[in-house]
Every structure is written in structure tokens, then in C-alpha cells.
Protein backbone atom coordinates (compact mmCIF):
# COMPACT_ATOMS: atom_id res chain seq x y z
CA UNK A 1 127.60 133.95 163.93
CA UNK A 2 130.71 135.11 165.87
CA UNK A 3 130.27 132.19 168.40
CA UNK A 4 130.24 129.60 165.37
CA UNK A 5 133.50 131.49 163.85
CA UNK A 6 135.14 130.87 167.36
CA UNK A 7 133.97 127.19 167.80
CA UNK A 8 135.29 126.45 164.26
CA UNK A 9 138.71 128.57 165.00
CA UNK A 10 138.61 126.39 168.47
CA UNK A 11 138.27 122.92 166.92
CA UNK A 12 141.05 123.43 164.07
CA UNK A 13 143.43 124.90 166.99
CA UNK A 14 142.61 121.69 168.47
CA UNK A 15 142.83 119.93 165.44
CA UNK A 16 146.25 121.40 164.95
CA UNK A 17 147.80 120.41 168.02
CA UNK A 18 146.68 117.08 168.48
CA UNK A 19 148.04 116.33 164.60
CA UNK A 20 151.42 118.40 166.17
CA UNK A 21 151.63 116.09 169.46
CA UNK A 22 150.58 112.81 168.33
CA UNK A 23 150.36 112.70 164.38
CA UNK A 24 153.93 111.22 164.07
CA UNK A 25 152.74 108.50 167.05
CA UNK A 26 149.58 107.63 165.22
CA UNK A 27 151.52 107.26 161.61
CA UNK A 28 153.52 105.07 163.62
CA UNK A 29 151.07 103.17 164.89
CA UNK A 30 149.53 102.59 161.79
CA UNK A 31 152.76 101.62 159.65
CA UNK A 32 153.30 99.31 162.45
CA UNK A 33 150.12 97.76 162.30
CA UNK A 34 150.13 97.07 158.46
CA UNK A 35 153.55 95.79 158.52
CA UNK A 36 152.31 93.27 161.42
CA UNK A 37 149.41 92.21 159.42
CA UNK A 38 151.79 91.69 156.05
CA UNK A 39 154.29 89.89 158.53
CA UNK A 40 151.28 87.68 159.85
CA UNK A 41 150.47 86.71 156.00
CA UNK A 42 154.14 85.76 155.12
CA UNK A 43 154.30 83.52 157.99
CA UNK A 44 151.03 81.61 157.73
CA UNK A 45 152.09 81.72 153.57
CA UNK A 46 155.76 79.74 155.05
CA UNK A 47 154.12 77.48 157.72
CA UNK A 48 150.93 76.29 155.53
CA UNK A 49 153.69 75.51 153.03
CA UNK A 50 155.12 72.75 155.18
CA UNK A 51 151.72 71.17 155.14
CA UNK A 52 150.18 71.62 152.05
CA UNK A 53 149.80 68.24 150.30
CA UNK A 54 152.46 67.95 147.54
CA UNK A 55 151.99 65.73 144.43
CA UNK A 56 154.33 63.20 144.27
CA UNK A 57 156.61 62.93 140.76
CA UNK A 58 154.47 61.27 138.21
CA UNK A 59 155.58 57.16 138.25
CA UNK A 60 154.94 56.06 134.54
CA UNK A 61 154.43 52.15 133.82
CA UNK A 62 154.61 50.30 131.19
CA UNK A 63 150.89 49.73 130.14
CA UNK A 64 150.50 45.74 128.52
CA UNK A 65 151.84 45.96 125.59
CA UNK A 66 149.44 43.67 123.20
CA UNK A 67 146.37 45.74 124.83
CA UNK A 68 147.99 48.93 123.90
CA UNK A 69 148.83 47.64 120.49
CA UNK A 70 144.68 46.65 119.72
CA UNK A 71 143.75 50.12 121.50
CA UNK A 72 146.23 51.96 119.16
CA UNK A 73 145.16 50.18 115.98
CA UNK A 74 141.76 51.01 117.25
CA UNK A 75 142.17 54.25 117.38
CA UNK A 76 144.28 54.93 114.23
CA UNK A 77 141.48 53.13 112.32
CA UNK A 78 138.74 55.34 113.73
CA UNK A 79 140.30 58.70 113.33
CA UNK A 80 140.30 57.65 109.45
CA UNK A 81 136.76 57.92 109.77
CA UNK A 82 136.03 61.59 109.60
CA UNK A 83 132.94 62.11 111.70
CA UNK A 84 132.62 65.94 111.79
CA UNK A 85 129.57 67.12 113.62
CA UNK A 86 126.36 66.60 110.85
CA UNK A 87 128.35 64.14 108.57
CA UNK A 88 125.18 61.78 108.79
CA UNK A 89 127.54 58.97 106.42
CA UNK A 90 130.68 59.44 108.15
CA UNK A 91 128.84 58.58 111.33
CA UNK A 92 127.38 55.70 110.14
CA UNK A 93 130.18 54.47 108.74
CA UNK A 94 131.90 55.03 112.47
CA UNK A 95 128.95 53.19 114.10
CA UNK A 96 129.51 50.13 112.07
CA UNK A 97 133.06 50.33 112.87
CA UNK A 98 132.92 49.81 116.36
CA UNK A 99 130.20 47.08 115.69
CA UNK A 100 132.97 45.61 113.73
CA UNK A 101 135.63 45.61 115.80
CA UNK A 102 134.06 45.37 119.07
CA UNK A 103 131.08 42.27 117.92
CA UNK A 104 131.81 40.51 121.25
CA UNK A 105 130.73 43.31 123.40
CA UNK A 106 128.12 44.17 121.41
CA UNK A 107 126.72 40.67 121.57
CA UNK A 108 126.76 41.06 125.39
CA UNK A 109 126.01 44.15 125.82
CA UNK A 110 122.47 45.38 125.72
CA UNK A 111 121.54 48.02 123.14
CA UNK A 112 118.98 50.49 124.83
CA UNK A 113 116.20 51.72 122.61
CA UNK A 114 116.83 55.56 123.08
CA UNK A 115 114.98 57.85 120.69
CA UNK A 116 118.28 59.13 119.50
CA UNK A 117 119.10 57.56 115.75
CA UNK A 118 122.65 58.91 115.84
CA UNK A 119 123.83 57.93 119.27
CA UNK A 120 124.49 54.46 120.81
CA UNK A 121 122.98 53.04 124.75
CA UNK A 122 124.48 50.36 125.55
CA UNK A 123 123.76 48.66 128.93
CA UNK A 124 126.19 45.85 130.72
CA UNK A 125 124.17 43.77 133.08
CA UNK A 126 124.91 43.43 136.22
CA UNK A 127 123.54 40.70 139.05
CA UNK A 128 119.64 39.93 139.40
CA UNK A 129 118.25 42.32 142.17
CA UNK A 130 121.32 44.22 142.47
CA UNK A 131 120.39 46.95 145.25
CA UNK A 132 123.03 49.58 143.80
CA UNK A 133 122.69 52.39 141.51
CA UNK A 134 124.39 51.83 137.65
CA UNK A 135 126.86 53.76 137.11
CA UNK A 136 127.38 55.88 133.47
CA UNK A 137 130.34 56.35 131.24
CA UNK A 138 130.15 59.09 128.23
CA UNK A 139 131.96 59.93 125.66
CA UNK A 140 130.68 61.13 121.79
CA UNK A 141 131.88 59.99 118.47
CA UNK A 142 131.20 62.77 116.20
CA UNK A 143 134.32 65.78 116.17
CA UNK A 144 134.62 69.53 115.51
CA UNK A 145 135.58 70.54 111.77
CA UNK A 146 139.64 70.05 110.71
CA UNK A 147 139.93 73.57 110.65
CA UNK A 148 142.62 75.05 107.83
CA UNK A 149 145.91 75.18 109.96
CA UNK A 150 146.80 71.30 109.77
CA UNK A 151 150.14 70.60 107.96
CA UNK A 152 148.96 67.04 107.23
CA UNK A 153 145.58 65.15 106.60
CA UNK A 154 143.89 65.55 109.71
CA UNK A 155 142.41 62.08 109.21
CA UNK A 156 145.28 60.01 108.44
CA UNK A 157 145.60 58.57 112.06
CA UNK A 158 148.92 58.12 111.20
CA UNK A 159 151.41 56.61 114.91
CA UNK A 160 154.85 59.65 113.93
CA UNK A 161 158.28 58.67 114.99
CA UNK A 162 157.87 59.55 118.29
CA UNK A 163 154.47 57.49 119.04
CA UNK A 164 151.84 60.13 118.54
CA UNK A 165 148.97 59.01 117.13
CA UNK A 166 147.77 62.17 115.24
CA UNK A 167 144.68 62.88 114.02
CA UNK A 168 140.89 64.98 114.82
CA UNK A 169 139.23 63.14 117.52
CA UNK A 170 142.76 61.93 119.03
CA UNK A 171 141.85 63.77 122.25
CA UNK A 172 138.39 64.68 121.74
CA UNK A 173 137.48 62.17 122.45
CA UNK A 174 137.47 59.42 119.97
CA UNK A 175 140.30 58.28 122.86
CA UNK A 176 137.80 58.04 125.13
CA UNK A 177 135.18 55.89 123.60
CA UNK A 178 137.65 53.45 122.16
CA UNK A 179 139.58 53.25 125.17
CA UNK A 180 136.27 52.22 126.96
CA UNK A 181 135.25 49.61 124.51
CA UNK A 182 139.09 48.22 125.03
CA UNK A 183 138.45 48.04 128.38
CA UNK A 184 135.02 46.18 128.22
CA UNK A 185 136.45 43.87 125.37
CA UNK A 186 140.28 42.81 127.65
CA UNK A 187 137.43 42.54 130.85
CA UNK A 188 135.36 40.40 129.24
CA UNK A 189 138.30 38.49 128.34
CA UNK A 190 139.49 37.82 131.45
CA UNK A 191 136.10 36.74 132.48
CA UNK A 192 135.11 40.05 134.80
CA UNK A 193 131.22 40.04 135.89
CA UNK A 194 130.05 44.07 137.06
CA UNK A 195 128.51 43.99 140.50
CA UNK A 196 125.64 46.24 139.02
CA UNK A 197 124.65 47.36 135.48
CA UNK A 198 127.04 49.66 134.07
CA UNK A 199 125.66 52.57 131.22
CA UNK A 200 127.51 53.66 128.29
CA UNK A 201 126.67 56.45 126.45
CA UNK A 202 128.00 57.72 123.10
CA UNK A 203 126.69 61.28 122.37
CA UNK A 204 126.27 62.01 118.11
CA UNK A 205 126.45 65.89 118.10
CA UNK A 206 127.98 66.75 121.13
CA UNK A 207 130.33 69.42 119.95
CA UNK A 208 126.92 71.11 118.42
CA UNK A 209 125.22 70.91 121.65
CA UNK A 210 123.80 67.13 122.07
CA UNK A 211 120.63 68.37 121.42
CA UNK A 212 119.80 65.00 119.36
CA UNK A 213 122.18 62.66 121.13
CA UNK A 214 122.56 63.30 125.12
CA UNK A 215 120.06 65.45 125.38
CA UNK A 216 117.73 62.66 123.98
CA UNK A 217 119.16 60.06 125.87
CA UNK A 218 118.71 61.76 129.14
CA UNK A 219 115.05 61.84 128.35
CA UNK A 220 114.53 58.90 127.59
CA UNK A 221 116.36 57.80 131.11
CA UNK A 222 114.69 60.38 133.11
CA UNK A 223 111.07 59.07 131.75
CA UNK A 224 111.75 55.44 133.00
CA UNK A 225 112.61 56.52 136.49
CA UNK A 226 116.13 55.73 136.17
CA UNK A 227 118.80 56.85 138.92
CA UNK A 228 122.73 56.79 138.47
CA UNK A 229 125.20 56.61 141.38
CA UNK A 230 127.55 58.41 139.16
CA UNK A 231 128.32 59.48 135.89
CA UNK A 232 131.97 60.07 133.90
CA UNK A 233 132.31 62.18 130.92
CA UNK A 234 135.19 63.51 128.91
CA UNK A 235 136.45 66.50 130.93
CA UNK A 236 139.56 66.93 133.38
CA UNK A 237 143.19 64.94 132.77
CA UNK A 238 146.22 63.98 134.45
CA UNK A 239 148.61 66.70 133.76
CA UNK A 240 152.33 66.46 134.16
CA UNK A 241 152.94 70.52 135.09
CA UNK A 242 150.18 71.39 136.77
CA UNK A 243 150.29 75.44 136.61
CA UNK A 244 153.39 74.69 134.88
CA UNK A 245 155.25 73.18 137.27
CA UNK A 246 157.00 70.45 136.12
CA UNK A 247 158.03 68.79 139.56
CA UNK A 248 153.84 68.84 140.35
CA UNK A 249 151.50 66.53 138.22
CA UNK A 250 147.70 66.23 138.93
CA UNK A 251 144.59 64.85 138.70
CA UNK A 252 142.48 67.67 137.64
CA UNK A 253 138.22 66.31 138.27
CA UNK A 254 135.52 68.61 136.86
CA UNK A 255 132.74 68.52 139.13
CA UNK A 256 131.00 71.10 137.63
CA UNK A 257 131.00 73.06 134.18
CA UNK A 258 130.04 76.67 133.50
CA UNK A 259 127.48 77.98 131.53
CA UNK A 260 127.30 79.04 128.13
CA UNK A 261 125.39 82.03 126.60
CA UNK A 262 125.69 84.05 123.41
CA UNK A 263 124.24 87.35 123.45
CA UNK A 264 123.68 89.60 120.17
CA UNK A 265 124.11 93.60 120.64
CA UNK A 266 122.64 95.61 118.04
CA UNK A 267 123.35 99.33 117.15
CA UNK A 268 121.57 101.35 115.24
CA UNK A 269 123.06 104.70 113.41
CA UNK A 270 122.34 106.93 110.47
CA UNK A 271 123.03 104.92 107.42
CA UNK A 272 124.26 106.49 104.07
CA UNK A 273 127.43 107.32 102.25
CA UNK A 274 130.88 107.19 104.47
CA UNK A 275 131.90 110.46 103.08
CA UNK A 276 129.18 112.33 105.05
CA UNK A 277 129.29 110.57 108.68
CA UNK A 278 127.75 111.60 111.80
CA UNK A 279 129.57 112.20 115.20
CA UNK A 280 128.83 108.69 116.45
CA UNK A 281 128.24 106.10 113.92
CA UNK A 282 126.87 102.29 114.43
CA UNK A 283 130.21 100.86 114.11
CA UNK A 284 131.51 103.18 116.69
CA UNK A 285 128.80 102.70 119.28
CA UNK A 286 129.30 99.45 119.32
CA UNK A 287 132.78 99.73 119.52
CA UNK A 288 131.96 101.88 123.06
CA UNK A 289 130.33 98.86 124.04
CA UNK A 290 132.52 96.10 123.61
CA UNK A 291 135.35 98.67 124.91
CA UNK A 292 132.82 98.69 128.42
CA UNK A 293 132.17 94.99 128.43
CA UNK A 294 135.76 93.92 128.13
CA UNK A 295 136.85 96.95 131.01
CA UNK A 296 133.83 95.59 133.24
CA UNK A 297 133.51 92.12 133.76
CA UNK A 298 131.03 90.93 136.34
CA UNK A 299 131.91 90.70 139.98
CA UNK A 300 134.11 87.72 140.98
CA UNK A 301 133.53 85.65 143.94
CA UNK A 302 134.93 82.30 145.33
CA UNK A 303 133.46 79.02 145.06
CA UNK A 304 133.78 76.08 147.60
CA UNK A 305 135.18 73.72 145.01
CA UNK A 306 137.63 76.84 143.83
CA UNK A 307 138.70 77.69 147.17
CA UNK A 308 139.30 73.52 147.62
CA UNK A 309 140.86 73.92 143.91
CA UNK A 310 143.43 76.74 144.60
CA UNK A 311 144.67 75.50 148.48
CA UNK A 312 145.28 71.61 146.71
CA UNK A 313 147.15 73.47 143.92
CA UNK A 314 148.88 76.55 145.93
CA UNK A 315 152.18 74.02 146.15
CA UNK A 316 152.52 74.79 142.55
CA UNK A 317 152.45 78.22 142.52
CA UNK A 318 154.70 81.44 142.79
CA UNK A 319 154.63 82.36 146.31
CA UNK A 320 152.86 85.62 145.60
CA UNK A 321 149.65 83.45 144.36
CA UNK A 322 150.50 81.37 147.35
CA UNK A 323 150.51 84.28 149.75
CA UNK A 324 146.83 85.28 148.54
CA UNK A 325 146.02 81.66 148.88
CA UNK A 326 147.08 81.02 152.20
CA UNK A 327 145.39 84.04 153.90
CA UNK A 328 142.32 83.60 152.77
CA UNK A 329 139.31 84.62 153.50
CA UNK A 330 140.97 87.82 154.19
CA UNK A 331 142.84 87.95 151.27
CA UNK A 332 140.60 87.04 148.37
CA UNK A 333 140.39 90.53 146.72
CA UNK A 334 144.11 89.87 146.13
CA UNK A 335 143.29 86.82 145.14
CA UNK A 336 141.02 87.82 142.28
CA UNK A 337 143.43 90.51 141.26
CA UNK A 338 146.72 88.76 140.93
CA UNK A 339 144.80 86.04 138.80
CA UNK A 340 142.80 88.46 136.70
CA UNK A 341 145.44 88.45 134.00
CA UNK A 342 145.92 84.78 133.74
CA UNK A 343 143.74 83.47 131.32
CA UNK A 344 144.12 79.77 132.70
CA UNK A 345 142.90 81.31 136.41
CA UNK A 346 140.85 83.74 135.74
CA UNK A 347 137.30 82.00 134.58
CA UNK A 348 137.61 80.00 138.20
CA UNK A 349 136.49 83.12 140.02
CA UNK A 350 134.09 84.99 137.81
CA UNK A 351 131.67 85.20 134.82
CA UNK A 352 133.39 86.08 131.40
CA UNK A 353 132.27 87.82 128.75
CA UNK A 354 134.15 87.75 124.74
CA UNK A 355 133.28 89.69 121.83
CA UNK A 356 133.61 86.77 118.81
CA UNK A 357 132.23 87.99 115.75
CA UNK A 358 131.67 91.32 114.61
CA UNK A 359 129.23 92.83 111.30
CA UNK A 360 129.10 95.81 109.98
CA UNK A 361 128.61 97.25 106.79
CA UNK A 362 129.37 95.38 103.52
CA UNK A 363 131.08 98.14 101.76
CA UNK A 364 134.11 100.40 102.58
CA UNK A 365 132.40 103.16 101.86
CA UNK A 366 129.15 102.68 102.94
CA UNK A 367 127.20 103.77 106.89
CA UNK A 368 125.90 100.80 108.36
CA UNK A 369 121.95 101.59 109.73
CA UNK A 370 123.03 98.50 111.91
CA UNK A 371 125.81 97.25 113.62
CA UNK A 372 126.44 94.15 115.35
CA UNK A 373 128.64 92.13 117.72
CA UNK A 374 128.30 88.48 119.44
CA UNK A 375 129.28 88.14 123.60
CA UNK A 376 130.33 85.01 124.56
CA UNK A 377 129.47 84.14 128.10
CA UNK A 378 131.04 81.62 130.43
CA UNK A 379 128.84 81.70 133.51
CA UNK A 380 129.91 80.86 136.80
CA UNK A 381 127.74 79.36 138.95
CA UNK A 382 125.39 82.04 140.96
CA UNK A 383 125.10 83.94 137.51
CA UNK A 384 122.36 82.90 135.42
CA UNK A 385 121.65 83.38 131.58
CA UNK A 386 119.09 86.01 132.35
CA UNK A 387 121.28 88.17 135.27
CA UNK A 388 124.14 88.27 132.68
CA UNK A 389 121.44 89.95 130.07
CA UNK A 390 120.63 92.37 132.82
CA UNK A 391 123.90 93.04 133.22
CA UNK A 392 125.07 93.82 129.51
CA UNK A 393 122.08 96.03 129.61
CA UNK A 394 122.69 97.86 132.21
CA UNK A 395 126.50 98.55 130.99
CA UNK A 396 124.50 99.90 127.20
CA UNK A 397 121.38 101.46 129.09
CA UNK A 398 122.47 104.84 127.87
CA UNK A 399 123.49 103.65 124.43
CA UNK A 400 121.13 103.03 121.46
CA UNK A 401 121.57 99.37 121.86
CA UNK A 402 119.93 96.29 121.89
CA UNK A 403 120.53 92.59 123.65
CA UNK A 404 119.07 89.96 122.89
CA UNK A 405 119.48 86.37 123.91
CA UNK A 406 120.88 84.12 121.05
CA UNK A 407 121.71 80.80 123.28
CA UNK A 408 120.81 79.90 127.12
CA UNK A 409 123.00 77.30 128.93
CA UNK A 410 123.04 77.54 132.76
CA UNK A 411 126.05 76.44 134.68
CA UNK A 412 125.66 72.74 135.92
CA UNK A 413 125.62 71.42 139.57
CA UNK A 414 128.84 70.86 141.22
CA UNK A 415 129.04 67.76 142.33
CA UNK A 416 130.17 66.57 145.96
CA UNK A 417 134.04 65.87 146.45
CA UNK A 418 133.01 64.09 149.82
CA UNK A 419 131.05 61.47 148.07
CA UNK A 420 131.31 57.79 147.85
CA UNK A 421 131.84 57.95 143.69
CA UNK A 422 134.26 60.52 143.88
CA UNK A 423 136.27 58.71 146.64
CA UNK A 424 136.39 55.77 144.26
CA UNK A 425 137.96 57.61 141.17
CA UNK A 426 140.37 59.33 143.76
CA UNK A 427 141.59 55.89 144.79
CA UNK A 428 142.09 54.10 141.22
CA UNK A 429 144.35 56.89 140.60
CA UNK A 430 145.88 56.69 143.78
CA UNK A 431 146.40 52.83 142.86
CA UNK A 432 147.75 53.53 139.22
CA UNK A 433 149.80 56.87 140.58
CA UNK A 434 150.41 56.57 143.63
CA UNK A 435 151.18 60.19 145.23
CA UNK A 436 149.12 61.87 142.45
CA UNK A 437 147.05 64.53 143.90
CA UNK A 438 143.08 64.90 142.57
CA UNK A 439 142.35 68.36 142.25
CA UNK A 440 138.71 69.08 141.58
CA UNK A 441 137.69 71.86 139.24
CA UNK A 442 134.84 73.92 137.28
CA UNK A 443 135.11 73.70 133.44
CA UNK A 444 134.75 76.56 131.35
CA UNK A 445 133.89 74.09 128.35
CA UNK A 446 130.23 72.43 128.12
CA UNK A 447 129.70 68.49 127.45
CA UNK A 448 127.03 66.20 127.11
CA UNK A 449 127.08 65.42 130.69
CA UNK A 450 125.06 68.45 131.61
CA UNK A 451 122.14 66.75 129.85
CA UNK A 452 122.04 63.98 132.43
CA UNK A 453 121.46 66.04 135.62
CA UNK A 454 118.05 64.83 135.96
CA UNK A 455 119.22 60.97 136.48
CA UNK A 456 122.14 61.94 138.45
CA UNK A 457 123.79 64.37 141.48
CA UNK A 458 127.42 62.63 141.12
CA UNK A 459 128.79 63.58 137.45
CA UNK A 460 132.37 64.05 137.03
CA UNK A 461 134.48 65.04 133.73
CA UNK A 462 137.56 63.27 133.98
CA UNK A 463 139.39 61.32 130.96
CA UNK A 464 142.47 59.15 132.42
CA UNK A 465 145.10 60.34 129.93
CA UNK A 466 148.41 62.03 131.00
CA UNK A 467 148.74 64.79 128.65
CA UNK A 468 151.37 68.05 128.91
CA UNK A 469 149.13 71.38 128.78
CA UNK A 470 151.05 71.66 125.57
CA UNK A 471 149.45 68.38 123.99
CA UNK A 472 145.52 69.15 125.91
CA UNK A 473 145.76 72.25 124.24
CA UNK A 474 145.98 70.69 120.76
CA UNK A 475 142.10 70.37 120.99
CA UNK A 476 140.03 71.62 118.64
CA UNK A 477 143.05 72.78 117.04
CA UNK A 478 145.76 71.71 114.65
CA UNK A 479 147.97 68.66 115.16
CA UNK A 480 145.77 66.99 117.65
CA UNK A 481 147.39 64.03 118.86
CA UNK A 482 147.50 61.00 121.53
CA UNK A 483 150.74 58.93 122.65
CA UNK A 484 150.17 55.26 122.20
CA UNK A 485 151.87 54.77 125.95
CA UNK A 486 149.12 56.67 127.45
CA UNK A 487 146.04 55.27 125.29
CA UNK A 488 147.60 51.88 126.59
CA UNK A 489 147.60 53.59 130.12
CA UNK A 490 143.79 54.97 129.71
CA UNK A 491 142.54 51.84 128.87
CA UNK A 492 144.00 50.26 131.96
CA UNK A 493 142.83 53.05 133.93
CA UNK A 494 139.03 52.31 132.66
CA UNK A 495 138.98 48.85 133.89
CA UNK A 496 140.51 49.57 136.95
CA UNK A 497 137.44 51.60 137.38
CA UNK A 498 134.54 49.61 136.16
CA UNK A 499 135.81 47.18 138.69
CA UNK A 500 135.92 49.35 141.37
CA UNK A 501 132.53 50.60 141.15
């Protein structure tokens, strides 16, 4: 025992002196060291910055001005036409419309027997033994409910003094399927043949899901065999402050959408009269739960496409962002942390969970046996419906709670930003902007296009509108609006494409 006392009082001597003699050296050393590393970062951050690719200012034109007229009236006239998501009448009623206004293309076109009642096919032939793939464009017809914010009708479709077209559906996305039946009708017009058959799809119930529309659709596609080079939905935009920059506009390109999962938790507690309560009721373990779900979101991580996302966009931001941007892979735990309280940012790197509705008891004064919360997930690809079940559970497991699954929709594929259809957006909006940067993404909303994965690896969500975050945020809520100068430019944009592919 004394030789172990005299070994321990022997190593903290030496202990001791070697902190005495070379403790300020090895502080040193290490200060140094950091500092070199943090010097290393700011200089890569400066140098990278010289070669980053920088979005040129946005060069508006003035789109032709009797197309943009028709497209305008188009659109005024079907906003009138409330087609809120189940409105079986209102839908028909917008059906005939377009067969109204658009007979010509419907005479050439081909209507494709699809299964769906609600939704249209339509099919524009292309040469005899073509050898190439059709391509796809999407869009839906039916729109979420006004809401009760709107100062106005939210159907009047009324063009305001300043050339908004206002109105539900204005960006979502009646714009879209009238701007691609202006584009097929001024084509036509001018004579224009597709090299290969060219799909359009218009989706009945997509802000419900597309269960009965795409969904349908898809089958039907899937069971003859068919194959699609590529496929463009409603989606990304061309935005004018691109992380609110207003010197860097963008293309932003979904490639890929996340997930989308509801999850019910359950607590149980002693019911009976508020007056007597026990130490924990229903209510309040639930409340522990959401308080652990919203301090614990899943892990975050950093997707190819997100990593390509952030370095094309890292001109935009404040040089702390671009610091963590520019030093990565080393610095992606920064990364993740200076974005986790951006709401915008944040959803790019990780799976996120939101409590949306809450019920309880139906009395003031009464114990709820049952309490009960909804989780709304957004998951990122790698997570999966079922893992993000685990996960809830495992954040409950010693709470008297219960998930269950309410809704299952898996994150998409990404598609490939080095492929041929990709390429070919890239450059129509290189030809209509030049300079314009194409910044591909991951949405956090869901569209029909997920439905079509079977028939096709190349899906993109991009609509060719420039819109201020300000305006694209007007979806789905109050004052929803359009500018006529950039329907005009959308349509324009759409032919541009179909004759490109």
C-alpha cells in the first residue's frame, strides 16, 4: 500500500512540474493552433468568394404584348371560377372553360382515357417512330379553400392599379395551367410541330393529395409501359432576392420534395372534475411531449443537392453563413447550427417535426381521460415514415403515450442535376435571363409529381414566374396574386421549352 501511495505522490510531482515547465508552452501551442485553423477558414471563405458564380441582375423584357393580354384575360376569367378542392360543379364548370377557350388545342390534342373523371390527359403528337422519350408538363386546376383573411372576393380575378391579377389559384397554380395552354395555343399558331409527343397533365385534387387525379393518372401510365424523359410540375420560381438579397436573383429547381407524415399522440390521465386534479394530468403530459419534440428534432445531415444548393447560393449570404459554407466538410456542424433558427434554411438539412392541432377536454372544468396532439412531419430524404415513428416513440417511451400513424408520404427521388433534361431547362433560362443562376433544391411542400415516379427518374418542380418572396409567399394565403408582365413572361418561357425538348 505504501509503494502505491509513493507512485501516486511520484506521478502528481511529475504531473506538477511538467504543467509548471511547459503548461504555458502547450496553452500556447494550442491557442496558436486554433487561431491558424480559424485564419485558414477566413481565407478560403475570401478566396472562394472571388470564384463563386454570381447571378447576374435580373434583365426584364417586355413579354408580346397581345399574348400577354389573351393569357391575362385567361386567367382573370378562370380565377372567377372557384374550384376549391371537392367542389365537383365548380370543377366542371372550369373543365368546360378551358374547352371553351382553348377548342383549337383541344381539337389537336389527344385526350387520354385515364381512369380519373376529374382530371384531364392530354397528349400532343409528335413524329411517327419518334425514338425519344415524351416529355410531361403538370399542373392541377382545383385550389385550397379562400380562407377568412381576404379583404376582397377572393374570386373576383380582378387586374388592381398596379397590374396584379388577384385572386385564389393566381399562383397556385391556375398560372400554370393557363400559361401552358397559351403556350400550346400561340405555338400552334405559328405553325410549331414537337419532335416527340409531349404529356400534359392536369391533377383534380392535388392540394388533397391527388389521390383521384395524379395518383390515377400515373397508374394508368405505369400499366401501359410508358417512360418519360422528364417531367415539370409546379414547384421552384425565379426569385428576384434570393436569401434576400436584392442584387442576387435565381432560378430555384426542385429536384426532389420531402415527405409528409402526420402522427397522432395520445395521453391518457385520470378523468373527472378539474377541481380535484392529479399531479400530472393528460393535458400536461402531453404538453411534456410536444415541449421534447420541439427541443429534439432529429439529427441533421447534408445532402448532395443541399451541399450543391448552399455553395451556388453562398454569394448571397452574410459572410458568417458563407464562412460555414466555404469550409465545408469540416465545417458542417456550424453549418447546421447557424441555420437552425432560420425557418427558410432550416428544413434543407434535417427532418421537422410541428405540433398543429391540439384536443383536450370540452369543458373548462372538466379532466380529460384523453389528450391529444397532431405532429407534422417534413421528412428529409434518408428518414422514412416509419424511422420518424420510432423516433417520436422513443422521445415518449417513458410517458403514458401513444403514436400512431395518421398519414405516410415518403420523400421523393432527387433527381440528377447532371442530366440531359435538366441541362435543357438550365439553358432556356439562360436564353430568357441571361446570367441567371439555377439553383437546385428539395421542397418541403408535396405535389402531384411524386405520383409519377414510376414513369419517370427526371422530375423537376419549377414554374417560370419571377415572383418577390413577398408575392410566393401569398400562397395559400390572403391576397394571392400574379403580375400580368410575368404571366406574359411565363407563357413565353413555356414555349421556349416545349421547343427545346
Amino acid at each position: 500500500m505504501t509503494f502505491l501511495k509513493n507512485l501516486y505522490a511520484t506521478l502528481v510531482i511529475a504531473h506538477s512540474n511538467f504543467t509548471a515547465s511547459f503548461g504555458s508552452l502547450i496553452s500556447f501551442l494550442l491557442f496558436a493552433f486554433i487561431a491558424v485553423i480559424f485564419a485558414v477558414g477566413i481565407i478560403r471563405t475570401i478566396l472562394a468568394g472571388r470564384h463563386l458564380k454570381r447571378s447576374s441582375p435580373l434583365r426584364r423584357y417586355t413579354p408580346d404584348p397581345d399574348l400577354t393580354a389573351h393569357a391575362c384575360e385567361s386567367l382573370s376569367e378562370a380565377i372567377r371560377i372557384p374550384t376549391v378542392s371537392g367542389d365537383a360543379d365548380g370543377l366542371e364548370r372550369f373543365r368546360e372553360y378551358l374547352k371553351t377557350r382553348y377548342a383549337d388545342v383541344f381539337e389537336k390534342l389527344n385526350f387520354v382515357p385515364s381512369g380519373s373523371n376529374g382530371s384531364l390527359l392530354l397528349k400532343w403528337k409528335g413524329p411517327k417512330n419518334c425514338d425519344k422519350l415524351p416529355i410531361m408538363f403538370c399542373g392541377h386546376m382545383d385550389t385550397v379553400p379562400p380562407g377568412d383573411t381576404w379583404e376582397e372576393d377572393p374570386f373576383s380575378g380582378r387586374t388592381d392599379e398596379e397590374g396584379y391579377i388577384i385572386g385564389r389559384g393566381a399562383i397556385d397554380c391556375k398560372n400554370v395551367v393557363i400559361g401552358l395552354f397559351e403556350a400550346v395555343q400561340s405555338l400552334m399558331k405559328e405553325g410549331f410541330e414537337p419532335s416527340r409527343d409531349i404529356y400534359f397533365a392536369f391533377g383534380h385534387d392535388e392540394e388533397i393529395g391527388g389521390k383521384d387525379g395524379a395518383a390515377i393518372m400515373a397508374e394508368t401510365l405505369h400499366k401501359r409501359g410508358m417512360r418519360f424523359e422528364a417531367i415539370i410540375d409546379e414547384g421552384g420560381y425565379i426569385t428576384e432576392e434570393h436569401f434576400g438579397r436584392k442584387r442576387f436573383p435565381a432560378a430555384l429547381i426542385g429536384v426532389g420534395e420531402k415527405g409528409c407524415s402526420y402522427y397522432r399522440l395520445t395521453a391518457s390521465g385520470k378523468a373527472g372534475h378539474s377541481s380535484m386534479p392529479p399531479k400530472h394530468t393528460a393535458v400536461g403530459v402531453l404538453a411534456e411531449a410536444i415541449c421534447r419534440i420541439e427541443a429534439a428534432q432529429p439529427r441533421a445531415r447534408l445532402l448532395e443537392v443541399i451541399e450543391e444548393n448552399v455553395k451556388l447560393s453562398a454569394p448571397a449570404m452574410r459572410f458568417s453563413h458563407r464562412f460555414a459554407v466555404c469550409n465545408l466538410p469540416f465545417s458542417k456542424h456550424l453549418l447546421y447550427k447557424l441555420f437552425s433558427s432560420v425557418p427558410d434554411i432550416n428544413p434543407y438539412f434535417r427532418t421537422t417535426l410541428a405540433c398543429t392541432q391540439v384536443w383536450g377536454s370540452q369543458a373548462p372544468n372538466i379532466l380529460p381521460g384523453k389528450a391529444s396532439c397532431m405532429v407534422s412531419a417534413r421528412i428529409l430524404q434518408g428518414d422514412t415514415p416509419k424511422s420518424i415513428k420510432k423516433y417520436l416513440q422513443s422521445l415518449v417511451e417513458d410517458l403514458d403515450i401513444e403514436v400512431e400513424s395518421v398519414l405516410e408520404i415518403p420523400a421523393s427521388a432527387v433527381a440528377a442535376t447532371d442530366s440531359v433534361p435538366y441541362r435543357t431547362i438550365c439553358a432556356v433560362i439562360e436564353e430568357k435571363y441571361p446570367g441567371l443562376i439555377c439553383i437546385p433544391g428539395i421542397q418541403s411542400i408535396t405535389t402531384d409529381s411524386r405520383h409519377y415516379e414510376p414513369v419517370c427518374d427526371n422530375i423537376f418542380k419549377f414554374m417560370p414566374f419571377v415572383m418577390t418572396s413577398d408575392i410566393y409567399d401569398k400562397m395559400h394565403n390572403a391576397g394571392e396574386k400574379i403580375h400580368q408582365s410575368c404571366l406574359g413572361l411565363g407563357v413565353e418561357f413555356y414555349k421556349s421549352l416545349i421547343k427545346s425538348f
